[in-house]
PDB file of N, CA and C in Angstrom:
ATOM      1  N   UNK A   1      32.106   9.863  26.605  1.00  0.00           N
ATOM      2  CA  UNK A   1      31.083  10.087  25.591  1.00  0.00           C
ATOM      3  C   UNK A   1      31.569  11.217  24.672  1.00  0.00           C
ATOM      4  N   UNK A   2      30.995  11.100  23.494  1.00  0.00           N
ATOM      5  CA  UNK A   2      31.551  12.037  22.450  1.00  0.00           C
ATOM      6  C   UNK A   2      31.154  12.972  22.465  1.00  0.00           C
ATOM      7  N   UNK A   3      31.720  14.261  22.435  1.00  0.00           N
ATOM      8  CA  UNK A   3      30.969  15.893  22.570  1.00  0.00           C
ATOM      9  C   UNK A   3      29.580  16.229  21.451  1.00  0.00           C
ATOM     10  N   UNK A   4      29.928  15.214  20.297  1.00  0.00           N
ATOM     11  CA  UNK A   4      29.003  15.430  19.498  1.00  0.00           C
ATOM     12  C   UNK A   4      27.209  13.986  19.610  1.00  0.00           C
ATOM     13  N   UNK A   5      27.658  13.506  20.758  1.00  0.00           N
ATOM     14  CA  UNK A   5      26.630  12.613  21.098  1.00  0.00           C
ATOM     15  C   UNK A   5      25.776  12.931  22.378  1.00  0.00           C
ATOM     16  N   UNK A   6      26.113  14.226  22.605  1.00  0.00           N
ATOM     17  CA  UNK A   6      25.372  14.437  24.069  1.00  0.00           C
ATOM     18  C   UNK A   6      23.699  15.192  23.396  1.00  0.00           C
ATOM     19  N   UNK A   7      23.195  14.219  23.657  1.00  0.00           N
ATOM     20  CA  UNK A   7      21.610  14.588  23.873  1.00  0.00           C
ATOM     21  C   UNK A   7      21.068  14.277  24.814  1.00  0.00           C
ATOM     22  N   UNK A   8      20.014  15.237  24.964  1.00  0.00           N
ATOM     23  CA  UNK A   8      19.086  15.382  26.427  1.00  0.00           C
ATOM     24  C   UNK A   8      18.141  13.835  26.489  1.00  0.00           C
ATOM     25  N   UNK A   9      16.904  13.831  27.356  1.00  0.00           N
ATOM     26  CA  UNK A   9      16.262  13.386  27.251  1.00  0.00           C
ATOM     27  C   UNK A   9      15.460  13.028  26.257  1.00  0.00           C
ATOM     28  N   UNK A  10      14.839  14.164  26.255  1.00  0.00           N
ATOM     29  CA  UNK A  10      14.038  14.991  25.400  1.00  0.00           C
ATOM     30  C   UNK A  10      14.575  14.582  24.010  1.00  0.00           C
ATOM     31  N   UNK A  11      15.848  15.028  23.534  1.00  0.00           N
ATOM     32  CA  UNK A  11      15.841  14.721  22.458  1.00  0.00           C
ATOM     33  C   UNK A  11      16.165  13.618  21.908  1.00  0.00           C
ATOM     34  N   UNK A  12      16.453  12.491  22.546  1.00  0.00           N
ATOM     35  CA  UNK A  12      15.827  10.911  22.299  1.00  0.00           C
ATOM     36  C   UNK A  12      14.763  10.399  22.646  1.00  0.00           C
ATOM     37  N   UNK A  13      13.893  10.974  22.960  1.00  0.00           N
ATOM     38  CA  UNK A  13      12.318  10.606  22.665  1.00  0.00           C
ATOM     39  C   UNK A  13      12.065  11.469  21.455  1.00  0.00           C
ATOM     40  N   UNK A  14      12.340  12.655  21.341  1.00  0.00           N
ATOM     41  CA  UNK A  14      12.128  13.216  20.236  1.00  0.00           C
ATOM     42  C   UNK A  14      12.252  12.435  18.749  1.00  0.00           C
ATOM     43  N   UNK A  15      13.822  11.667  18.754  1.00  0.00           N
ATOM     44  CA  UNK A  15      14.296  10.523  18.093  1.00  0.00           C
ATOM     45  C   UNK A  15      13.402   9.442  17.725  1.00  0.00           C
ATOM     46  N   UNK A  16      13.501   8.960  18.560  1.00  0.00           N
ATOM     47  CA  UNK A  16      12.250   7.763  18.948  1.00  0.00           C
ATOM     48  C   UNK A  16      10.822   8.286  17.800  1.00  0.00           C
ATOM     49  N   UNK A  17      10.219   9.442  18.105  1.00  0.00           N
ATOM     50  CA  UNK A  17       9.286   9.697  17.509  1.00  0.00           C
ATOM     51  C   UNK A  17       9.129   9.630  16.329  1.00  0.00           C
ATOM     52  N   UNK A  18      10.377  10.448  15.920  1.00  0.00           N
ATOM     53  CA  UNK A  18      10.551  10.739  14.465  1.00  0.00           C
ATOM     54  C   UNK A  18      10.562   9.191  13.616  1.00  0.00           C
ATOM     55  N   UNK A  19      11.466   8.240  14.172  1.00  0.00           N
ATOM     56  CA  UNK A  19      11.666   7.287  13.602  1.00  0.00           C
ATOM     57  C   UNK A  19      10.439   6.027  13.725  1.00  0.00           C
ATOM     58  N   UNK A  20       9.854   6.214  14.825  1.00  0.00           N
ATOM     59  CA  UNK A  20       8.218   5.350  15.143  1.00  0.00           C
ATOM     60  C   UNK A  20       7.305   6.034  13.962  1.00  0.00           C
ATOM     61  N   UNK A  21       7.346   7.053  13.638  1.00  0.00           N
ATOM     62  CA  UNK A  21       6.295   7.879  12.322  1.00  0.00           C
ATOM     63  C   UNK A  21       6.971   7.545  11.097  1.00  0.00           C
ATOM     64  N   UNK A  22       8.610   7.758  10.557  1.00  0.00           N
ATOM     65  CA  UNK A  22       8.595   7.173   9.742  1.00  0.00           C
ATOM     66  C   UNK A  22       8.261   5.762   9.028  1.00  0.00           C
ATOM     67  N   UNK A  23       8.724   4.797  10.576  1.00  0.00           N
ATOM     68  CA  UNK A  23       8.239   3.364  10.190  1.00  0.00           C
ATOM     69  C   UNK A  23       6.878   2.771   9.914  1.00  0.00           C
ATOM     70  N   UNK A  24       5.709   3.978  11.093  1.00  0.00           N
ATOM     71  CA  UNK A  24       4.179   4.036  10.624  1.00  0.00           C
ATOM     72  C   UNK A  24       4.476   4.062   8.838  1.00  0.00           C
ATOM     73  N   UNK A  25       4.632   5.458   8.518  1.00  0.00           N
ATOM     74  CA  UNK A  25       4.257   5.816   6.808  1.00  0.00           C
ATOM     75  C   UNK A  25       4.803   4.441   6.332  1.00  0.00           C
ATOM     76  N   UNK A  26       6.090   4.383   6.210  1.00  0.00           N
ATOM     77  CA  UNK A  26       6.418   3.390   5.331  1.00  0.00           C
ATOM     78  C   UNK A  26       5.501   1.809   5.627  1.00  0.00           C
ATOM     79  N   UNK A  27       4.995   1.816   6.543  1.00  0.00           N
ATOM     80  CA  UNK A  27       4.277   0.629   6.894  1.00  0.00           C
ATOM     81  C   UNK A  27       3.016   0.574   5.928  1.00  0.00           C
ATOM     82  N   UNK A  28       2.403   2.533   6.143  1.00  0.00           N
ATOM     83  CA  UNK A  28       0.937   2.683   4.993  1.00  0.00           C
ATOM     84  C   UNK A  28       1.388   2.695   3.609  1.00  0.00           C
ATOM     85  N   UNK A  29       2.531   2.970   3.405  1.00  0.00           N
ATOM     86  CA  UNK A  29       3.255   2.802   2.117  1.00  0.00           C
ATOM     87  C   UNK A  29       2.754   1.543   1.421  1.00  0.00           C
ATOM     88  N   UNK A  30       3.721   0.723   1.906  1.00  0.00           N
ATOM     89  CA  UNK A  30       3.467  -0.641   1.813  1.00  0.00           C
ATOM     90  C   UNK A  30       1.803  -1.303   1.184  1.00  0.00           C
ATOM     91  N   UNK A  31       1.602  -0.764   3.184  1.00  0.00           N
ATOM     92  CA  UNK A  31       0.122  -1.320   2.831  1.00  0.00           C
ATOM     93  C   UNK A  31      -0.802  -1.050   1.174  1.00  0.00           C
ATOM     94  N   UNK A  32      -1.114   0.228   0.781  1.00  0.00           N
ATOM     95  CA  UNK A  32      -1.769   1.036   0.549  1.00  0.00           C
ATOM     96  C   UNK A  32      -0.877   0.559  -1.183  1.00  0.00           C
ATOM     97  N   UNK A  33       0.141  -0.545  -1.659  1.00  0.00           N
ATOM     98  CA  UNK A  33       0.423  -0.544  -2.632  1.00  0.00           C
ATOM     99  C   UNK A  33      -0.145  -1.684  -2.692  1.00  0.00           C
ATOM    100  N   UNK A  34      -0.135  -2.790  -1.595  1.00  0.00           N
ATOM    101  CA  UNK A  34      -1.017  -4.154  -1.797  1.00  0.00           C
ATOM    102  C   UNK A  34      -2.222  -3.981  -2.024  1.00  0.00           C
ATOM    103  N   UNK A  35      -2.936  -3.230  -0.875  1.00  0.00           N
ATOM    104  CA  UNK A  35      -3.988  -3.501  -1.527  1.00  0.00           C
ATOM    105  C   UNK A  35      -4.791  -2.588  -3.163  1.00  0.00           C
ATOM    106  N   UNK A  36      -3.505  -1.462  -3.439  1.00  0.00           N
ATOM    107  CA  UNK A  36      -3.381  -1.536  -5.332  1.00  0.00           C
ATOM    108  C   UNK A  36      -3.700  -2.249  -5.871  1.00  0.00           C
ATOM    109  N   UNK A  37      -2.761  -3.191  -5.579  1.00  0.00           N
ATOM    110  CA  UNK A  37      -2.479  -4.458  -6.387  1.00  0.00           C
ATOM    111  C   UNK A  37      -2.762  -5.143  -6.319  1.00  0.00           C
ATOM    112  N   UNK A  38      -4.228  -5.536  -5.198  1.00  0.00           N
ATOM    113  CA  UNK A  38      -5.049  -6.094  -5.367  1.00  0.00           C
ATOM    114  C   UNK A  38      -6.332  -6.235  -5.792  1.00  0.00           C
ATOM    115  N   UNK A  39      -6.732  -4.828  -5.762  1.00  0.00           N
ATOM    116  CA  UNK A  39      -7.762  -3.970  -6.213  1.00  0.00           C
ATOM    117  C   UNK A  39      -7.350  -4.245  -8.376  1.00  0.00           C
ATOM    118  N   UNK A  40      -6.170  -3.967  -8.530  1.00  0.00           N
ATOM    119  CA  UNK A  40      -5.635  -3.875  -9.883  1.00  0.00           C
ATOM    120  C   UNK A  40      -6.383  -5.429 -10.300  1.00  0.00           C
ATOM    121  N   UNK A  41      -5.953  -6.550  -9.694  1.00  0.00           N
ATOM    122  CA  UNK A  41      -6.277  -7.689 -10.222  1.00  0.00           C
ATOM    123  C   UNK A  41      -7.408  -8.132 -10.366  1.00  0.00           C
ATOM    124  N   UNK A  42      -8.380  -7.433  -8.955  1.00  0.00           N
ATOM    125  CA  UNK A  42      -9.742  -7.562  -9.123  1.00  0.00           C
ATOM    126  C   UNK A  42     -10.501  -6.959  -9.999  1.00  0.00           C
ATOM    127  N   UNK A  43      -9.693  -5.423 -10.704  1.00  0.00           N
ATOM    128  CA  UNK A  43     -10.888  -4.923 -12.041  1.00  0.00           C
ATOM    129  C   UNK A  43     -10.243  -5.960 -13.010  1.00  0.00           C
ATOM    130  N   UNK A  44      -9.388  -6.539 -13.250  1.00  0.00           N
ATOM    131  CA  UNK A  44      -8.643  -7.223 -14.557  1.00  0.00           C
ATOM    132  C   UNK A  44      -9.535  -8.514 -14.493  1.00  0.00           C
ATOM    133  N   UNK A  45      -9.893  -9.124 -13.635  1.00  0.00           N
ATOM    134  CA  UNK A  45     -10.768 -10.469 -13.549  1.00  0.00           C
ATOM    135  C   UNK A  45     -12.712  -9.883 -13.483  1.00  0.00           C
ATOM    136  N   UNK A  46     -12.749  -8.853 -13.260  1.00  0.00           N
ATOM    137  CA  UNK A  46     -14.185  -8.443 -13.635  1.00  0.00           C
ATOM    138  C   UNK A  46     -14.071  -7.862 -15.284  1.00  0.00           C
ATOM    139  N   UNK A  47     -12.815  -7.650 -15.593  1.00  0.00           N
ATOM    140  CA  UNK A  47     -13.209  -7.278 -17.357  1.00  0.00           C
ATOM    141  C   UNK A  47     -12.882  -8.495 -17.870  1.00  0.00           C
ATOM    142  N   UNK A  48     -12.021  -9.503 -17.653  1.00  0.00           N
ATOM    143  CA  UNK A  48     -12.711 -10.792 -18.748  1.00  0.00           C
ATOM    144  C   UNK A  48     -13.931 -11.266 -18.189  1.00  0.00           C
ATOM    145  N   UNK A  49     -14.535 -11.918 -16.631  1.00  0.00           N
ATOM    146  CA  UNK A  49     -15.712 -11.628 -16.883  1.00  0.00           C
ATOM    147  C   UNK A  49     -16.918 -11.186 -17.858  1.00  0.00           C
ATOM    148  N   UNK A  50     -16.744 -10.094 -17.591  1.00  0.00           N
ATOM    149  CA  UNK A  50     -17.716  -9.435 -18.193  1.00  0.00           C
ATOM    150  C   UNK A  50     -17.529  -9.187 -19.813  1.00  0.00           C
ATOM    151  N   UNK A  51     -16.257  -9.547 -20.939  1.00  0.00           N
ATOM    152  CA  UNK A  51     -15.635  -9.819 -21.998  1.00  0.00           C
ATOM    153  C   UNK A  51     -16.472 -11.915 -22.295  1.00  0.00           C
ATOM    154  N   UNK A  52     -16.548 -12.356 -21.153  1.00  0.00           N
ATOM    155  CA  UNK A  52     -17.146 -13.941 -21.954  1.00  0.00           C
ATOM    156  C   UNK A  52     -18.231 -13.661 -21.498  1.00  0.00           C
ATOM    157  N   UNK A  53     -19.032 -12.860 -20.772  1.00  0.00           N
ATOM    158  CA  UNK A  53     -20.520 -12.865 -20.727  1.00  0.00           C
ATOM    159  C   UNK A  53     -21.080 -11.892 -22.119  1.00  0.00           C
ATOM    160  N   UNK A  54     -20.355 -10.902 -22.873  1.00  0.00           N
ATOM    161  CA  UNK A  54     -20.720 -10.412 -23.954  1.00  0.00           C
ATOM    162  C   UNK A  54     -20.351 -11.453 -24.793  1.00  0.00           C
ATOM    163  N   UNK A  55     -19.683 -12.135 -25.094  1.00  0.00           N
ATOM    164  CA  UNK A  55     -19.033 -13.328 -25.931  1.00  0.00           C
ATOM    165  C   UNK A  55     -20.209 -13.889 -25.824  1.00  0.00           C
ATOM    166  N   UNK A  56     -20.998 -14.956 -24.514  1.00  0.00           N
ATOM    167  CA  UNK A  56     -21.853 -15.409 -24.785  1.00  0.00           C
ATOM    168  C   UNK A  56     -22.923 -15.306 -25.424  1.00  0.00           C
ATOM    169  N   UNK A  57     -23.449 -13.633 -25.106  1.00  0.00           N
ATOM    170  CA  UNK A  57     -24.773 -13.136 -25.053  1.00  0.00           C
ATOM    171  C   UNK A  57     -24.787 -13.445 -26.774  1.00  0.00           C
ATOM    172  N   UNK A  58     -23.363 -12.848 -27.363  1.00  0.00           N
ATOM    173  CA  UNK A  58     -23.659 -12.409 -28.526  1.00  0.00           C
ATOM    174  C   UNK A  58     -23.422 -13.667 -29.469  1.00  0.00           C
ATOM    175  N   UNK A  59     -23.178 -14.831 -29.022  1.00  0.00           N
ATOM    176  CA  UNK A  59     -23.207 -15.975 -29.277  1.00  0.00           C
ATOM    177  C   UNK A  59     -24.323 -16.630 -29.390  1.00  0.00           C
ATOM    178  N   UNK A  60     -25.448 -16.412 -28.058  1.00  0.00           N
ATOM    179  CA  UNK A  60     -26.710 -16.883 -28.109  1.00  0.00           C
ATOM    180  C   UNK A  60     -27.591 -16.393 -29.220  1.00  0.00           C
ATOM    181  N   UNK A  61     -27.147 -15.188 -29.274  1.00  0.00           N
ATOM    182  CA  UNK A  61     -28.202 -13.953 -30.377  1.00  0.00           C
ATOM    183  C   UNK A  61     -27.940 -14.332 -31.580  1.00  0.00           C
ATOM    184  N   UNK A  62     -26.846 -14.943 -32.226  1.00  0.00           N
ATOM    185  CA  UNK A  62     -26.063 -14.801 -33.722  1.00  0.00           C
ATOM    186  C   UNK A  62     -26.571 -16.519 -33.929  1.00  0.00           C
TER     187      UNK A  62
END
């Protein structure tokens, strides 16, 4: 084994940890951009919505 590969126990669970938390974040990363970008599409389809219900209104009135 290589002099520069000797770790304890300890510090491959330590390992382990570090890299199980990074893969959590990047997982909420992820997450937390879908549902952005889904949230994004849902105000974009409530403003035309609400763009042909003024269209109408002001259609009925005129």
């Amino acid at each position: 084994m290589p002099a520069g590969r000797r770790t304890s126990g300890a510090g491959r669970r330590l390992g382990g940890m570090v890299s199980g938390f990074a893969l959590l974040a990047a997982a909420l990363l992820v997450a937390a951009a879908v549902v952005a970008v889904i949230r994004g599409r849902d105000t974009s389809d409530e403003v035309d919505v609400r763009a042909e219900a003024s269209a109408r209104a002001s259609e009925e009135r005129g």
